[in-house]
Protein backbone atom coordinates (compact mmCIF):
# COMPACT_ATOMS: atom_id res chain seq x y z
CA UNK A 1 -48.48 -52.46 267.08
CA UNK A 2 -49.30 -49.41 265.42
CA UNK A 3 -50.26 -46.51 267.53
CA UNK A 4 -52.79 -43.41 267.10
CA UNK A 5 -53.84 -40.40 268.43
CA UNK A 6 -57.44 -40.40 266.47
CA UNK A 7 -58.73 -43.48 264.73
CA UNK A 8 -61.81 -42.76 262.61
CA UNK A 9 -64.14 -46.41 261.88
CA UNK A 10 -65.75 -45.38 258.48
CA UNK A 11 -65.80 -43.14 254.84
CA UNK A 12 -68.98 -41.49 255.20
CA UNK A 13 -69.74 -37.92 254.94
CA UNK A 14 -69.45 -38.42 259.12
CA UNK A 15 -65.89 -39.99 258.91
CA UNK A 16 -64.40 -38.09 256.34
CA UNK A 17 -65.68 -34.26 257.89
CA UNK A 18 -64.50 -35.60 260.88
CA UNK A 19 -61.36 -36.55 259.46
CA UNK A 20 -61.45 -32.74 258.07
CA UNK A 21 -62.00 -31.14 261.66
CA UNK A 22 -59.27 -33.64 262.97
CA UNK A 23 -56.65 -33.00 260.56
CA UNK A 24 -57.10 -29.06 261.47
CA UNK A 25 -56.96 -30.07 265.01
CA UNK A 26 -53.31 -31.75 264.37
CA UNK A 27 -54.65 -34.70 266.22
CA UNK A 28 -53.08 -37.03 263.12
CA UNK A 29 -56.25 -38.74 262.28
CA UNK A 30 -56.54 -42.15 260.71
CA UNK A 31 -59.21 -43.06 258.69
CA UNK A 32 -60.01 -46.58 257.46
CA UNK A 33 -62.98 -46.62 255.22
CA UNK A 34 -64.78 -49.84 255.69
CA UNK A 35 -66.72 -52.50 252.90
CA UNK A 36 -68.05 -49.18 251.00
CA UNK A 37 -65.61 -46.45 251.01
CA UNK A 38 -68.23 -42.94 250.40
CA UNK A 39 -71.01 -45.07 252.26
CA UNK A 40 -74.39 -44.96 250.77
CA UNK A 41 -74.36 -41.54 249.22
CA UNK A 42 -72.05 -43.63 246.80
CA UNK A 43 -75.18 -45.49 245.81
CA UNK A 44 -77.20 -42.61 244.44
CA UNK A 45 -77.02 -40.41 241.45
CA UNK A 46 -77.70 -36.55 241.51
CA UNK A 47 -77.65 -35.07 245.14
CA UNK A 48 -79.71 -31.91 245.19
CA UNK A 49 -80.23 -30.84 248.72
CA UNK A 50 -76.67 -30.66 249.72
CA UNK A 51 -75.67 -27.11 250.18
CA UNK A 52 -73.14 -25.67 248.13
CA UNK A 53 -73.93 -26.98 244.98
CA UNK A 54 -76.34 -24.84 242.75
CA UNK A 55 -76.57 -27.54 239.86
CA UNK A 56 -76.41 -30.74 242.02
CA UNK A 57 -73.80 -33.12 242.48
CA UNK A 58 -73.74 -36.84 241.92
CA UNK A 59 -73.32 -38.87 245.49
CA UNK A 60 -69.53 -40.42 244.25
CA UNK A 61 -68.24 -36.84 243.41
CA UNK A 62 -69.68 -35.40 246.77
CA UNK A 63 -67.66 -38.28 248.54
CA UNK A 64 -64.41 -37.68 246.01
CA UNK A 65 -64.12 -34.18 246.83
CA UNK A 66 -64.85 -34.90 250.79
CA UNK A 67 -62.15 -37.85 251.05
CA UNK A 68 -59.98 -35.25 248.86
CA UNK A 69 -60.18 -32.47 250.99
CA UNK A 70 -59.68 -34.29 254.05
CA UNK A 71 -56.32 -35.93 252.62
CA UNK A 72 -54.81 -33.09 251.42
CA UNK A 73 -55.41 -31.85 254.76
CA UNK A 74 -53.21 -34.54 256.34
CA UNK A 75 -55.94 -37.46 257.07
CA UNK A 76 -54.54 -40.54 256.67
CA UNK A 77 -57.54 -42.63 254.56
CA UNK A 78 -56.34 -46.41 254.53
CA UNK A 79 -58.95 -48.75 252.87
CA UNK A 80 -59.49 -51.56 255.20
CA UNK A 81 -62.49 -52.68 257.23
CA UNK A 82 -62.87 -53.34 261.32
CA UNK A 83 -63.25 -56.74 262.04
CA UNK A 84 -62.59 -56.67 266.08
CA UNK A 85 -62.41 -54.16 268.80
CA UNK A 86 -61.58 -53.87 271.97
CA UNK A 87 -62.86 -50.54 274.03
CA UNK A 88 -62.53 -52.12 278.01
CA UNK A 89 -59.21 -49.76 278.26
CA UNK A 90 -57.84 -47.06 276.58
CA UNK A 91 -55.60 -46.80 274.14
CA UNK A 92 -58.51 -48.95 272.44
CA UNK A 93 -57.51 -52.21 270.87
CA UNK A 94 -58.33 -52.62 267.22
CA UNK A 95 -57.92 -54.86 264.22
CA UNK A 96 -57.79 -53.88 260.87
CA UNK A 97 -58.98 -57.01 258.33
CA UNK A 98 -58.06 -59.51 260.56
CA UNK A 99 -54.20 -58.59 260.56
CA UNK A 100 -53.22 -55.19 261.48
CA UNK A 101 -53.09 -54.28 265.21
CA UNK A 102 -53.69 -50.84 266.24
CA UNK A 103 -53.84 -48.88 269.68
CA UNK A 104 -56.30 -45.92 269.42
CA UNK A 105 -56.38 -42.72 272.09
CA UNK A 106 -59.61 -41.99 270.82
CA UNK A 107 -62.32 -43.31 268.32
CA UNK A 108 -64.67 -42.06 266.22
CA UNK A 109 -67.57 -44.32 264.93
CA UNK A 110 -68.56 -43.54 262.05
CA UNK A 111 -69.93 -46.99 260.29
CA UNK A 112 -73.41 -45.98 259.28
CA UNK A 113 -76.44 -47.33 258.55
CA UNK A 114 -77.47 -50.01 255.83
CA UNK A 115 -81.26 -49.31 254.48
CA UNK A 116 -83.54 -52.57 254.72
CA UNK A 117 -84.03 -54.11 250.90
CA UNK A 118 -86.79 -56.89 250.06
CA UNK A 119 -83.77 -58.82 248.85
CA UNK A 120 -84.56 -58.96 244.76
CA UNK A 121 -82.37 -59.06 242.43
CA UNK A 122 -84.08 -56.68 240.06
CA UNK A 123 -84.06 -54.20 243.04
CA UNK A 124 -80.39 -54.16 242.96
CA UNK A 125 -80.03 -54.16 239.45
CA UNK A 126 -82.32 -50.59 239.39
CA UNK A 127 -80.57 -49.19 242.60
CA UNK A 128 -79.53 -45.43 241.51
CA UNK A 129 -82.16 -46.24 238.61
CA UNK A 130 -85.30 -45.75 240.43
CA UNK A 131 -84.92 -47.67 243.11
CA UNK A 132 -84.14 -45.29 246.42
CA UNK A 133 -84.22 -45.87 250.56
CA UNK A 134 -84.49 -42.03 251.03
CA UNK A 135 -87.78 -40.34 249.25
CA UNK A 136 -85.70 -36.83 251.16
CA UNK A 137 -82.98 -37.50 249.00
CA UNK A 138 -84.45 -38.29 245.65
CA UNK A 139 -88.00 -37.49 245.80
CA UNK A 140 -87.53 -34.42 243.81
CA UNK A 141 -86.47 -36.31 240.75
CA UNK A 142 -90.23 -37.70 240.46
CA UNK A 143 -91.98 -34.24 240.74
CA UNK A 144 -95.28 -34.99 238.66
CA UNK A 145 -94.58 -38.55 238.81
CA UNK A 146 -96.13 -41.80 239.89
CA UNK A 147 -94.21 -43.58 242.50
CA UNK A 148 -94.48 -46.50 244.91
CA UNK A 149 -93.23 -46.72 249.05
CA UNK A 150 -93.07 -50.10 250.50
CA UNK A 151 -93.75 -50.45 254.22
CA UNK A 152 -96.73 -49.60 256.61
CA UNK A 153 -95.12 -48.38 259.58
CA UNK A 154 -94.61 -44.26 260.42
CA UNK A 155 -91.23 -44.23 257.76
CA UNK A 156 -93.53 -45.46 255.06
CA UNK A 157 -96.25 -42.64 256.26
CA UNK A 158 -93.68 -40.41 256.64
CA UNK A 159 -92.54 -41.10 253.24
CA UNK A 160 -95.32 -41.63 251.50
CA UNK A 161 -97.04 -37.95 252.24
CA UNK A 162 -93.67 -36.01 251.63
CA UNK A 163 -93.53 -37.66 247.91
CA UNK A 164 -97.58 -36.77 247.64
CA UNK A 165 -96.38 -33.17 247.73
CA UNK A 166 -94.14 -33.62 245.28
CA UNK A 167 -95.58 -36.67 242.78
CA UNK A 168 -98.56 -36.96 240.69
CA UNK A 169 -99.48 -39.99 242.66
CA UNK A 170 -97.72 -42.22 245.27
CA UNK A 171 -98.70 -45.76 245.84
CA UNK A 172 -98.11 -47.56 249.40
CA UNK A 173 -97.05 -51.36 248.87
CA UNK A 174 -98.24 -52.87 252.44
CA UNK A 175 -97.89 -56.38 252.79
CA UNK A 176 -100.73 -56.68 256.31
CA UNK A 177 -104.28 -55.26 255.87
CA UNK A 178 -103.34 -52.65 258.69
CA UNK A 179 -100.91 -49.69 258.81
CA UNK A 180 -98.33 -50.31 261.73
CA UNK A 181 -97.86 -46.54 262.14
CA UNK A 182 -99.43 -43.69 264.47
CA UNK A 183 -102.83 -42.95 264.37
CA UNK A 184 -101.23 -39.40 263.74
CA UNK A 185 -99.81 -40.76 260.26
CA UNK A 186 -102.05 -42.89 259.67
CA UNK A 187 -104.71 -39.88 259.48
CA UNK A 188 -102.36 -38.06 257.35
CA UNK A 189 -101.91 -41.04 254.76
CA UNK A 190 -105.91 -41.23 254.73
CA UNK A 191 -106.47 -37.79 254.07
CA UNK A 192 -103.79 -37.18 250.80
CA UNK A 193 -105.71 -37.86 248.29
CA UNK A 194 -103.21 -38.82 245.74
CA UNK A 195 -101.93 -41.86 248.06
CA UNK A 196 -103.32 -45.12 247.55
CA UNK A 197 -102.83 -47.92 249.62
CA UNK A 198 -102.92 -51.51 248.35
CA UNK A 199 -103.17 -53.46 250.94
CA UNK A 200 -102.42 -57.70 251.36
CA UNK A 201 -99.46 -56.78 248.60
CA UNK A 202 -95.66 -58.05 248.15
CA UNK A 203 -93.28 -56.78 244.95
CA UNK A 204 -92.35 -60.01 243.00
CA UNK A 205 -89.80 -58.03 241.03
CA UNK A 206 -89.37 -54.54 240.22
CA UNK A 207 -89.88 -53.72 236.57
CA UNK A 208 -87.86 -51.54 234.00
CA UNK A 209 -85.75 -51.08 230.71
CA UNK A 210 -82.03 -49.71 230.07
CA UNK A 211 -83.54 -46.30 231.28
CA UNK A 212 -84.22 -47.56 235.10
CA UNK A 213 -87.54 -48.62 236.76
CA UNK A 214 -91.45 -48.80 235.08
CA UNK A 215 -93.04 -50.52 237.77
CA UNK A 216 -93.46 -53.11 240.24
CA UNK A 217 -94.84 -56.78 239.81
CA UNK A 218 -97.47 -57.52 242.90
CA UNK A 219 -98.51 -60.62 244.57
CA UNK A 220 -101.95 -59.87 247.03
CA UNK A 221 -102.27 -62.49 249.72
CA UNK A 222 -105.38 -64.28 247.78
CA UNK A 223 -102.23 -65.06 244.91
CA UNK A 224 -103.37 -62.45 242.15
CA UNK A 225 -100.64 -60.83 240.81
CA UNK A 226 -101.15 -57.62 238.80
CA UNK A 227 -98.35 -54.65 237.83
CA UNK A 228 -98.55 -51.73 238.68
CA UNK A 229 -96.77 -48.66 236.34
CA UNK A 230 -94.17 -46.21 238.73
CA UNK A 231 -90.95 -44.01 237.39
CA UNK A 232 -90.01 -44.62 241.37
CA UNK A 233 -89.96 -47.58 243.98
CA UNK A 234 -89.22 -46.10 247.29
CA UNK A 235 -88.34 -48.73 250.55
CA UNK A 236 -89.13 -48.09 253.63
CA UNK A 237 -89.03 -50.80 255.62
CA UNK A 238 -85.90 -49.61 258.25
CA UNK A 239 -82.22 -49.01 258.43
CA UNK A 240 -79.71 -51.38 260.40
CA UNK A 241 -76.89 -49.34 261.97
CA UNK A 242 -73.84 -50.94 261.51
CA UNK A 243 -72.84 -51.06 264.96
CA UNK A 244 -72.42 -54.65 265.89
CA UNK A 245 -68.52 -54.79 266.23
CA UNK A 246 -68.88 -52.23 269.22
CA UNK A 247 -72.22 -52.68 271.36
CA UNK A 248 -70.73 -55.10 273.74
CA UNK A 249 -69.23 -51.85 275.24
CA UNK A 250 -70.91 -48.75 273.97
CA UNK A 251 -74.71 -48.29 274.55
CA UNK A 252 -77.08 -48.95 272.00
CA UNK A 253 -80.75 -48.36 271.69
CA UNK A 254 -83.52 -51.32 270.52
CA UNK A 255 -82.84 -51.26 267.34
CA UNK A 256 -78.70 -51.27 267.34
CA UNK A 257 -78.03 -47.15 267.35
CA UNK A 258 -75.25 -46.33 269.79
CA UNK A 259 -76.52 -43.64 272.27
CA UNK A 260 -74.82 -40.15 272.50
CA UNK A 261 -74.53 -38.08 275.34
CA UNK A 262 -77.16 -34.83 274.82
CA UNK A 263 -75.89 -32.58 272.18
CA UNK A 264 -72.57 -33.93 271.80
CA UNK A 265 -71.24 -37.09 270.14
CA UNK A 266 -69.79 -38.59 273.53
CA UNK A 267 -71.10 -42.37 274.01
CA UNK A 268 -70.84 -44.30 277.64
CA UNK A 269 -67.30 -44.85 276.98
CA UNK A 270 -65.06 -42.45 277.84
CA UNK A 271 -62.57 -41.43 274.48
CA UNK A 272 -65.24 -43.17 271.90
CA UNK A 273 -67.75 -41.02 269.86
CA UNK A 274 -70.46 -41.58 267.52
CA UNK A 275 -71.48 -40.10 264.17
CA UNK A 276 -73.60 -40.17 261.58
CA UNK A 277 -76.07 -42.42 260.51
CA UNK A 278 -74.58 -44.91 263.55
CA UNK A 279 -76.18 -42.92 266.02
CA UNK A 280 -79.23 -41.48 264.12
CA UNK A 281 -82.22 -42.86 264.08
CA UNK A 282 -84.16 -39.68 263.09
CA UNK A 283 -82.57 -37.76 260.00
CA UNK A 284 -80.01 -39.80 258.00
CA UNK A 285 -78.61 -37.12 256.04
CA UNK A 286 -75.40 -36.07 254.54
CA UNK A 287 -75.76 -33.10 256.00
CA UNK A 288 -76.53 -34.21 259.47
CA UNK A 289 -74.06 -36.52 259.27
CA UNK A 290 -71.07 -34.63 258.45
CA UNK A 291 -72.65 -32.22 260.99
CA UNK A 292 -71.57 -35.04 263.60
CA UNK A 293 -68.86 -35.96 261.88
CA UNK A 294 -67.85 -32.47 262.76
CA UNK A 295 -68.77 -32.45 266.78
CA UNK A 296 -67.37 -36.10 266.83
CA UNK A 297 -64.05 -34.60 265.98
CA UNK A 298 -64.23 -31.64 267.75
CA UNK A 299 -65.03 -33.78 271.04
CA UNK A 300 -62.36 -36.00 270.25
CA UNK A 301 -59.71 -32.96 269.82
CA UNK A 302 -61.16 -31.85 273.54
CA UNK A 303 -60.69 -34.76 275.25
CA UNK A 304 -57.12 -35.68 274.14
CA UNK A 305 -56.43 -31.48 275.37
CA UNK A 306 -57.58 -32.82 278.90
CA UNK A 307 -56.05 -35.68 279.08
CA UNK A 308 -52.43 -34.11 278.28
């Protein structure tokens, strides 16, 4: 059985800055980089709000040069996916596709979260094209535009009034005759004037050409269907954080994040940490996240000091 100092659970911009700090720290990370090695930054095209980068820089470079920098560093970045843990002792039990058997000091979780799609096919096929989870990420590639946001609760508000600022008009897809958000964001939804709601609606199909996405093909509850002409479909119907494989021992909140202690990336079991998208319900940004990545690591580099 193989045997670790640092074992980091995912390729994110969390796992791979923490793999950065760790390396630095000489705690020998190992990295294995799960069912989508760059996570979902590797689903996007031009990234324009991560610092550093005047012009821009397309999500799979951003995750290149991260995965690079942490190698040449000394991480060790196996491809490979989690498919059991065990964290009742420490050194941790873990196994690596099913096969490889590894003993872990400390862990760092770093798996993510997986935006919420309706499920279509033409959604997928536009992904990168037009078709975006995070209206923070890409909005600014519709300035002037006319987009649409699916969902009704406070992420589709949320959403929906930061890509007002920026579009020529934003419509909300909601499939209820009610908004499930705030009465805060609800009044700021009502009173942008370049949002329109249409209410009773569900997306058939998402519409486009070689270029990416037109519009959106609508179904109301009564059975109309009608199209509706966007350069944008925005969802925002939730994130799932991939933390399944490790609840039965680290605290989670309703909806699957793991719980960190206060500022720091410590969860309820002593030696594991959280970071990134895992164990953030709030921002879900690169930035953020390698911002944990970097505590997680840090953390991680502190307790294996104390425990000399």
């Amino acid at each position: 059985m193989e045997k670790v100092q640092c074992l980091i659970v995912g390729g994110g911009p969390a796992g791979y800055t923490a793999a950065i700090y760790a390396s630095r720290a000489d705690i020998s990370p190992v990295v294995y980089e799960g069912v989508q090695p760059g996570g979902q930054l590797t689903t996007t095209t031009d990234i324009e709000n991560y610092p550093g980068f005047e012009n821009g820089i397309a999500g799979q470079e951003l995750m290149s040069v991260m995965r690079a920098q942490a190698v040449r560093l000394g991480a060790d970045i196996r491809p490979g996916a989690v498919t059991s843990a065990d964290l009742s002792e420490r050194p941790f039990k873990i196994v690596v596709d099913d096969a490889h058997e590894i003993e872990a000091e400390t862990l760092i979780i770093a798996t993510g979260a997986t935006a919420k799609y309706l499920g279509l096919p033409s959604e997928i096929k536009y992904r990168g094209l037009g078709v975006s989870a995070c209206a923070t990420c890409d909005g600014f590639f519709y300035r002037k535009k006319t987009v649409a946001v699916v969902g009704g609760g406070d992420t589709a508000c949320e959403e929906a009034t930061y890509l007002a600022g920026l579009c020529k008009k934003v419509y909300m897809i909601v499939r209820r005759d009610v908004l499930r958000a705030s009465e805060a964001m609800q009044d700021r939804v009502r009173n942008t004037e370049n949002i329109e709601i249409l209410w009773n609606s569900n997306t058939q199909e998402v519409l486009g050409d070689e270029y990416g996405v037109t519009g959106a093909r609508l179904v109301r509850k009564d059975g109309e269907v009608f199209d509706i002409a966007v350069d944008g479909f925005f969802l925002a119907i939730g994130h799932h954080p991939n933390s399944e494989l490790f609840n039965q021992w680290v605290e989670v909140d309703k909806e699957g994040y793991i719980i960190t202690d206060g500022r720091t990336s410590r969860t309820n079991v002593e030696g594991v940490f959280a970071a990134g998208d895992v164990q953030d319900p709030l921002y879900r940004q690169a930035i953020t996240a390698a911002a944990s990545g970097c505590r997680a690591a840090l953390d991680a580099e502190k307790f294996l000091k104390m425990k000399q």
